[in-house]
C-alpha atoms as a PDB file:
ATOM      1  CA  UNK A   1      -3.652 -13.183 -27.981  1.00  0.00           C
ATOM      2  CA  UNK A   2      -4.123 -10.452 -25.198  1.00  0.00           C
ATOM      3  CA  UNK A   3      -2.192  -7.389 -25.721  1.00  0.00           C
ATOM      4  CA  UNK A   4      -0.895  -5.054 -22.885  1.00  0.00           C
ATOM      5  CA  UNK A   5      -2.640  -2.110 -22.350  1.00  0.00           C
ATOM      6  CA  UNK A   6      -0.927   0.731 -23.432  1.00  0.00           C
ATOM      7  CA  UNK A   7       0.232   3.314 -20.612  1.00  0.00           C
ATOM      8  CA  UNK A   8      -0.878   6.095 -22.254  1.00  0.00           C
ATOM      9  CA  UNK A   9      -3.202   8.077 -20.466  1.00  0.00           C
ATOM     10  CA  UNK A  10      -3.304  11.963 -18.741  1.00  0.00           C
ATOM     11  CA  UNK A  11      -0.830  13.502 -16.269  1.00  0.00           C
ATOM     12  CA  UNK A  12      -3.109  15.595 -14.418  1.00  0.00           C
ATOM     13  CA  UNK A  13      -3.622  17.995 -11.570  1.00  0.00           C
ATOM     14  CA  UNK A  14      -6.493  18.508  -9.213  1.00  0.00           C
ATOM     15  CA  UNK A  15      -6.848  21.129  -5.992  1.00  0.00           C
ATOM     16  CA  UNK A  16      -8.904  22.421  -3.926  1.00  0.00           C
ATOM     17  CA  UNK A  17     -11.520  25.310  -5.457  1.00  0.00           C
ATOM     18  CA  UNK A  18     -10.262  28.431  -4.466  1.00  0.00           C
ATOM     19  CA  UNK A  19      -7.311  27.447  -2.544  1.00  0.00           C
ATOM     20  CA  UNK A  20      -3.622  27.388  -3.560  1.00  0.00           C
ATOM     21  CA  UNK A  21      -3.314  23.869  -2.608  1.00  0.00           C
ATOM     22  CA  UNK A  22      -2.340  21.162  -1.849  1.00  0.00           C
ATOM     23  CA  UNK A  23      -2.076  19.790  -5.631  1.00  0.00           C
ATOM     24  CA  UNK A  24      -2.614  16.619  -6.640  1.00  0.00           C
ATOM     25  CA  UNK A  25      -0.118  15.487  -9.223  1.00  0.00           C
ATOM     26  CA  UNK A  26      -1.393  11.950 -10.907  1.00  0.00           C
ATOM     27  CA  UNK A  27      -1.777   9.493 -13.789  1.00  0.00           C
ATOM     28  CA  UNK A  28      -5.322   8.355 -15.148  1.00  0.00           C
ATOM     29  CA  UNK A  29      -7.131   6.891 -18.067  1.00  0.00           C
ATOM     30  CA  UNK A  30     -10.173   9.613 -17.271  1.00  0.00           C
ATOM     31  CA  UNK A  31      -8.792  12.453 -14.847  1.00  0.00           C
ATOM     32  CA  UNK A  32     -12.971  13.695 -14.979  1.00  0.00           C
ATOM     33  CA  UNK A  33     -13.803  10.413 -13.153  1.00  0.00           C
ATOM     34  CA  UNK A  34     -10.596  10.661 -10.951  1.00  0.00           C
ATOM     35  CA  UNK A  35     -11.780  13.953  -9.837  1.00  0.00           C
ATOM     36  CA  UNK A  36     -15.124  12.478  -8.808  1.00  0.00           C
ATOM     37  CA  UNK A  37     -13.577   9.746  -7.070  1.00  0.00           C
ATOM     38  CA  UNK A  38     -11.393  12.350  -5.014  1.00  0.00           C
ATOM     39  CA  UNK A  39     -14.089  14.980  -4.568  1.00  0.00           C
ATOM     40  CA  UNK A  40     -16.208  11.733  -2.617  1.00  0.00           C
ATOM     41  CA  UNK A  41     -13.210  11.781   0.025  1.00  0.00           C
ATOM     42  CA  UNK A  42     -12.447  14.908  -0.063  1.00  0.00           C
ATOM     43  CA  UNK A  43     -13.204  17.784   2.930  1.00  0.00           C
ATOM     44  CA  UNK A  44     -12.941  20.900   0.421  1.00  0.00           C
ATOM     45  CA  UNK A  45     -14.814  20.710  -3.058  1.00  0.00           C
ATOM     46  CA  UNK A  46     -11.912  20.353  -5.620  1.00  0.00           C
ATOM     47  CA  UNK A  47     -11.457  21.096  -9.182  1.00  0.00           C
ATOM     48  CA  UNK A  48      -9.600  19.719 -12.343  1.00  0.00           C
ATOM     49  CA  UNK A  49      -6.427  22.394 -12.715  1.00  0.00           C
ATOM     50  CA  UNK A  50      -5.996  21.120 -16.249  1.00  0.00           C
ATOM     51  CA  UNK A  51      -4.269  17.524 -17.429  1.00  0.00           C
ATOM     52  CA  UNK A  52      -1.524  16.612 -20.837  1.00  0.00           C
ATOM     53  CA  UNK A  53      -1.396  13.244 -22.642  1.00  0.00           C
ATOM     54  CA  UNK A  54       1.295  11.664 -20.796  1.00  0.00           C
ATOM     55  CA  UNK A  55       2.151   8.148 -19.056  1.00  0.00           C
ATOM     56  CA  UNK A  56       2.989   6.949 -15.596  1.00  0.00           C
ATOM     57  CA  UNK A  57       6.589   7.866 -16.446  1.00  0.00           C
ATOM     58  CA  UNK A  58       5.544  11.404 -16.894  1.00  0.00           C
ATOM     59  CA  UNK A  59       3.717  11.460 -13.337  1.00  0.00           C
ATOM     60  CA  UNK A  60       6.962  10.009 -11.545  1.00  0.00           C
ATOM     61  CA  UNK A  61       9.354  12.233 -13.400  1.00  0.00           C
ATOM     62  CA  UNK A  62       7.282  15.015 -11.851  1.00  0.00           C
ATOM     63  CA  UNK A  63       6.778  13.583  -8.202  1.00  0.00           C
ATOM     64  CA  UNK A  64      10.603  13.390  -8.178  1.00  0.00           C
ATOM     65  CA  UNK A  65      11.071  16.582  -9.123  1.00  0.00           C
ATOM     66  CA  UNK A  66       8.886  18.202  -6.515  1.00  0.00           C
ATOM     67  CA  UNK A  67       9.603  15.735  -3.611  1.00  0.00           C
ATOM     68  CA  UNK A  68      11.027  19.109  -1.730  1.00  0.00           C
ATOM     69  CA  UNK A  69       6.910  20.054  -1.473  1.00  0.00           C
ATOM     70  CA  UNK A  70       5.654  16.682  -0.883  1.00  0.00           C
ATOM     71  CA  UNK A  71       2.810  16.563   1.311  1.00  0.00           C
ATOM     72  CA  UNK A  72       1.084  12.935   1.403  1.00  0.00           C
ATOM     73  CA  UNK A  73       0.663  10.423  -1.497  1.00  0.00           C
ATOM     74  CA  UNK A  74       0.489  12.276  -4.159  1.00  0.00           C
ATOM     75  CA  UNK A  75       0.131  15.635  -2.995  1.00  0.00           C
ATOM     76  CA  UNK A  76       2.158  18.437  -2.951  1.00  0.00           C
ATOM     77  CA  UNK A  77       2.112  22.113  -1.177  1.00  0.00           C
ATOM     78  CA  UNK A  78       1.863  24.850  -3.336  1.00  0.00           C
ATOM     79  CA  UNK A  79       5.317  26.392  -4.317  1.00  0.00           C
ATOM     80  CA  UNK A  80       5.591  29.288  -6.633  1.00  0.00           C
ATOM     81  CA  UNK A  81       7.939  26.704  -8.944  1.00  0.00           C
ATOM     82  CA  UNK A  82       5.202  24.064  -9.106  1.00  0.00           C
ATOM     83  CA  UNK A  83       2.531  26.325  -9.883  1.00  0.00           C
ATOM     84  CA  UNK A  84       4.649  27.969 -12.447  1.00  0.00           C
ATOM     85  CA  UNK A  85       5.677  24.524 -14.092  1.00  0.00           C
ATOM     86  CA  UNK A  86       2.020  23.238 -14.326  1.00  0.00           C
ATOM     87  CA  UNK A  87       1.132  26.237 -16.588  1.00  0.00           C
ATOM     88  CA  UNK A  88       3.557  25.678 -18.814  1.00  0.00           C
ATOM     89  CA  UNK A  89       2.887  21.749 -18.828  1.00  0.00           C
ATOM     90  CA  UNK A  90      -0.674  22.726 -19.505  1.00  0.00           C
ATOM     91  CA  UNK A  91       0.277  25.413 -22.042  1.00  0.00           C
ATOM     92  CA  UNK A  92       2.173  23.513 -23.875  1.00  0.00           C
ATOM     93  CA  UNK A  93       0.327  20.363 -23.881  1.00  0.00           C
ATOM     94  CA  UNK A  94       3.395  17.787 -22.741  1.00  0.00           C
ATOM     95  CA  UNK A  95       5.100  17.129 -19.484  1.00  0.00           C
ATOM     96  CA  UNK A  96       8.170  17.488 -22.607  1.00  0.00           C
ATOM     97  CA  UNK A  97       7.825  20.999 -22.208  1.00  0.00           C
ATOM     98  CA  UNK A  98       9.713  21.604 -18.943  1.00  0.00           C
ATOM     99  CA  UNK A  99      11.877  18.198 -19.120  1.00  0.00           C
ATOM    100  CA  UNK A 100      14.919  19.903 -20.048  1.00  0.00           C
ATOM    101  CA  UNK A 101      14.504  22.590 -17.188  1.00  0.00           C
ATOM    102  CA  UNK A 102      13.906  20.466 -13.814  1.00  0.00           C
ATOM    103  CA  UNK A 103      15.815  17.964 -12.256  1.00  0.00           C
ATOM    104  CA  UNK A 104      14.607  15.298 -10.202  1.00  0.00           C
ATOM    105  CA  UNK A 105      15.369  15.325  -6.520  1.00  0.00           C
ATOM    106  CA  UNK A 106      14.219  13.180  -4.702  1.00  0.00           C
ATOM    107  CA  UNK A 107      11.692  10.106  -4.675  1.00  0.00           C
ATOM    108  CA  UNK A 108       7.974  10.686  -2.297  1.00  0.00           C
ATOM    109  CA  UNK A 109       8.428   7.026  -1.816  1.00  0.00           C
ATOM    110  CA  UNK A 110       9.329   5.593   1.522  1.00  0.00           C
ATOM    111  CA  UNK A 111      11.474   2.762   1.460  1.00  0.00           C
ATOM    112  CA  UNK A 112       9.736  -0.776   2.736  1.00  0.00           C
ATOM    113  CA  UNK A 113      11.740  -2.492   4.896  1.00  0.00           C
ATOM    114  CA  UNK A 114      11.642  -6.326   4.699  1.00  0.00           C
ATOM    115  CA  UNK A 115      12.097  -8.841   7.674  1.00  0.00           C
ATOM    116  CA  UNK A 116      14.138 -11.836   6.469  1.00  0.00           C
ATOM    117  CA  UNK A 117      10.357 -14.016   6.996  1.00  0.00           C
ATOM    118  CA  UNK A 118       8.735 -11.554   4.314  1.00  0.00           C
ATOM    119  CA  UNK A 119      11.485 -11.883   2.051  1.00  0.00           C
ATOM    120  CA  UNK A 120      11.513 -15.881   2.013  1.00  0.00           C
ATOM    121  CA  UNK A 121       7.756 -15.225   1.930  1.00  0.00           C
ATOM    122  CA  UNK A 122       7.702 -13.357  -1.184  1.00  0.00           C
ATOM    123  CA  UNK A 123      10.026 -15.579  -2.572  1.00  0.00           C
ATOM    124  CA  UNK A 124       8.062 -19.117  -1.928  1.00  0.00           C
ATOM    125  CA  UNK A 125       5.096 -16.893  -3.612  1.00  0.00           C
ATOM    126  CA  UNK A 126       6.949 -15.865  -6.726  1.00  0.00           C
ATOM    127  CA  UNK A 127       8.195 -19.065  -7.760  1.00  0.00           C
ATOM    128  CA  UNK A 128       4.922 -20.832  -7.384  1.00  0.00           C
ATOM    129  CA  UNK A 129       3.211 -18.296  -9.524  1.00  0.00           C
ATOM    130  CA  UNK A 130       5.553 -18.564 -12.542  1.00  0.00           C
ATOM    131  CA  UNK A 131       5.543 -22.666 -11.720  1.00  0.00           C
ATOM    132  CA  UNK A 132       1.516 -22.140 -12.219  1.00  0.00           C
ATOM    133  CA  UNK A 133       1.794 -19.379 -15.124  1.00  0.00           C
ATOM    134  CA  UNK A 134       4.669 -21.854 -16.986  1.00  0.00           C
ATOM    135  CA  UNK A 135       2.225 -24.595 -16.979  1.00  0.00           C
ATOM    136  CA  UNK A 136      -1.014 -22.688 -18.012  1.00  0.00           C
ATOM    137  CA  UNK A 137       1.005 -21.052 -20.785  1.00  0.00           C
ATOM    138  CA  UNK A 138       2.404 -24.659 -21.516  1.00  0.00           C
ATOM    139  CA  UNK A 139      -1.143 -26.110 -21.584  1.00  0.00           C
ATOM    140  CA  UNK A 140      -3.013 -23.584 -23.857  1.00  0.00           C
ATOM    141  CA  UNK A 141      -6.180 -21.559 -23.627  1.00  0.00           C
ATOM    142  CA  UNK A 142      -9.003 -22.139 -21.192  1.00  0.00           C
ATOM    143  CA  UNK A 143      -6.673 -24.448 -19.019  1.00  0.00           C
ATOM    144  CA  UNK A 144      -5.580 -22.422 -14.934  1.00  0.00           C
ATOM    145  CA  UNK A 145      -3.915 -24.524 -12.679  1.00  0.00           C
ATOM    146  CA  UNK A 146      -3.808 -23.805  -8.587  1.00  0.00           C
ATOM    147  CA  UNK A 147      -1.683 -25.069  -6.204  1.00  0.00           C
ATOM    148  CA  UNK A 148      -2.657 -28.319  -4.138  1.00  0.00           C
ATOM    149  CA  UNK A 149      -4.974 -27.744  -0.762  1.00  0.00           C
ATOM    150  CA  UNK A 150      -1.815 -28.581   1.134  1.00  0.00           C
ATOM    151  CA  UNK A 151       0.540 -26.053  -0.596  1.00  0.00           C
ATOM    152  CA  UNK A 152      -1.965 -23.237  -0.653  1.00  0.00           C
ATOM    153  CA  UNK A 153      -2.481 -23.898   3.351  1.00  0.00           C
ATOM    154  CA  UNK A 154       0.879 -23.452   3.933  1.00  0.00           C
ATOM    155  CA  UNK A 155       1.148 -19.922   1.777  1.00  0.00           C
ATOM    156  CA  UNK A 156      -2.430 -19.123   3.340  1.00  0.00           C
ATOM    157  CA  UNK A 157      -0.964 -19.376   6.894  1.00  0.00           C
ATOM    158  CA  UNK A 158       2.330 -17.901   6.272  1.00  0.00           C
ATOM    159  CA  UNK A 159       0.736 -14.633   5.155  1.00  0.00           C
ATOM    160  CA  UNK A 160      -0.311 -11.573   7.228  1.00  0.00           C
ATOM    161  CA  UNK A 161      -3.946 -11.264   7.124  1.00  0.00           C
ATOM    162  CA  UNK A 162      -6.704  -8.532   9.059  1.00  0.00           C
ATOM    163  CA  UNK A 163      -5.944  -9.569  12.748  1.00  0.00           C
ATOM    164  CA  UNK A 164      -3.558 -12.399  12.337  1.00  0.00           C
ATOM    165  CA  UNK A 165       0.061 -13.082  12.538  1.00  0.00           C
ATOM    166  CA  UNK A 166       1.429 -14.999   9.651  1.00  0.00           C
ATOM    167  CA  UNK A 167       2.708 -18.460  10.605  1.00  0.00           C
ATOM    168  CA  UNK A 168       5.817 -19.150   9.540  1.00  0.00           C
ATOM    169  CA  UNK A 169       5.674 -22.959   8.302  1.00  0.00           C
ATOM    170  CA  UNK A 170       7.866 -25.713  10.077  1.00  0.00           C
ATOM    171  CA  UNK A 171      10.886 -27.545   8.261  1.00  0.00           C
ATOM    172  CA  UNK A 172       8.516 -30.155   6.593  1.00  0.00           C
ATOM    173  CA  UNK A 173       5.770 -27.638   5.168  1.00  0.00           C
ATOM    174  CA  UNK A 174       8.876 -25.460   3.828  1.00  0.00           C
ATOM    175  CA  UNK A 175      10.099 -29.031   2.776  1.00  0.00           C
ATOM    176  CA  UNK A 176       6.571 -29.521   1.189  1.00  0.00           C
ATOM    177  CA  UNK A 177       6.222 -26.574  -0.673  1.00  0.00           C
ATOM    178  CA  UNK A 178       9.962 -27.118  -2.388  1.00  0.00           C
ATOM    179  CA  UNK A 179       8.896 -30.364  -3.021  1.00  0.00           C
ATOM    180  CA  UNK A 180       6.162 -28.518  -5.454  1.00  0.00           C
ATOM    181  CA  UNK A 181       8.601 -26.195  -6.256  1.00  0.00           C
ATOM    182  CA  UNK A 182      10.782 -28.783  -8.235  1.00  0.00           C
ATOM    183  CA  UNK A 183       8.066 -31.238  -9.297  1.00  0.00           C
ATOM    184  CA  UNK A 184       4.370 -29.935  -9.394  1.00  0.00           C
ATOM    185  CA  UNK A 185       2.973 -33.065 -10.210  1.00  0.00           C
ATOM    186  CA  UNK A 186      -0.032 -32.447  -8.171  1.00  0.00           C
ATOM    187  CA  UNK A 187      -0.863 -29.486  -9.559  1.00  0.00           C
ATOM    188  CA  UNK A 188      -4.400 -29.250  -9.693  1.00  0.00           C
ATOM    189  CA  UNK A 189      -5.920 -28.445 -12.889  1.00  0.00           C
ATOM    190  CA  UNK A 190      -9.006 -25.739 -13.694  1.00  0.00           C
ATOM    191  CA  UNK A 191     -11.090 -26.100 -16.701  1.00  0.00           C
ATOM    192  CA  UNK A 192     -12.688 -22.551 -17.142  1.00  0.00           C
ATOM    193  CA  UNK A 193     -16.435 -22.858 -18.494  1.00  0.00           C
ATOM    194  CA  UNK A 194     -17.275 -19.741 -20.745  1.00  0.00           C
ATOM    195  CA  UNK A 195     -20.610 -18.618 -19.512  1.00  0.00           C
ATOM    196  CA  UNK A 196     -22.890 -17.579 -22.632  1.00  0.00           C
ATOM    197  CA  UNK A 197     -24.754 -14.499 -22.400  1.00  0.00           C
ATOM    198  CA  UNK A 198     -27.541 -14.263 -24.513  1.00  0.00           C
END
């Protein structure tokens, strides 16, 4: 049986060497390798400020409570609050240690608006995965199902891709695909092949 990772990890925070900011406020397994990642992109060379044990909750509890200094992503400008709260996070060892003195404000996330074609989209693409993941759970190890050529044309069309418009599919493909929908008969089946490795 395969267990969920757990989403444990490190809150941490990364800026620029020898600048106030901006500051980085994130979420990784290994904030070391994160730093790397970010130094690659980055124009200034950039340091690890410190990071706390702490999960994704911990990160977005945080991001909300600075939205005020938001910057990009997830970086912030340099406020004498924030710098002030990631000491204490650090000295103390736990996002828990300022919890009960901030407030969120805000959220850094921009609201996605929808067209009524991406909705239906979406929603033709949701039920057929959980059609597909209700049979392969149904069937037992080693067996993955995919939808027929036909039905995965339709989806394949109907969804944006690098220089081309989705197509939204005429009354009979959407007539098709609930067809599958209600009676996947024609599912067709995957047999995965373990690969030794000697």
């Amino acid at each position: 049986m395969i267990t969920a990772r757990p989403r444990q990890g490190w809150v941490y925070f990364i800026k620029p060497i020898d600048m106030e900011g901006p500051i980085k406020i994130g979420h990784s397994w290994c904030p070391e390798d994160r730093l790397i990642d970010l130094s690659a992109w980055s124009p200034w060379p950039l340091h690890l400020i410190g990071s706390v044990k702490g999960e994704t909750k911990d990160e977005r509890f945080l991001h909300h409570c600075f939205a005020d200094c938001h910057s990009h992503r997830e970086w912030f400008h340099p406020n004498p609050l924030l710098c002030e709260t990631i000491k204490t996070i650090i000295r103390a060892g736990t996002v828990d240690a300022i919890r009960s003195e901030l407030r969120p404000i805000g959220s850094i996330r921009k609201p996605r608006e929808k067209s009524p074609d991406a909705r239906q989209r979406m929603s033709y693409r949701m039920r057929i995965y959980w059609i597909i993941r209700r049979l392969e759970r149904a069937s037992g190890p080693g067996l993955h199902f995919k939808m027929p050529p036909d039905v995965e044309g339709i989806m394949s069309r109907w969804n944006p891709g690098w220089r081309r418009k989705p197509q939204h599919p005429t009354d009979d493909e959407l007539a098709r695909l609930e067809s599958f929908i209600s009676n996947p008969i024609d599912v067709v089946r995957v047999e995965q092949k373990l690969r030794v490795v000697a």
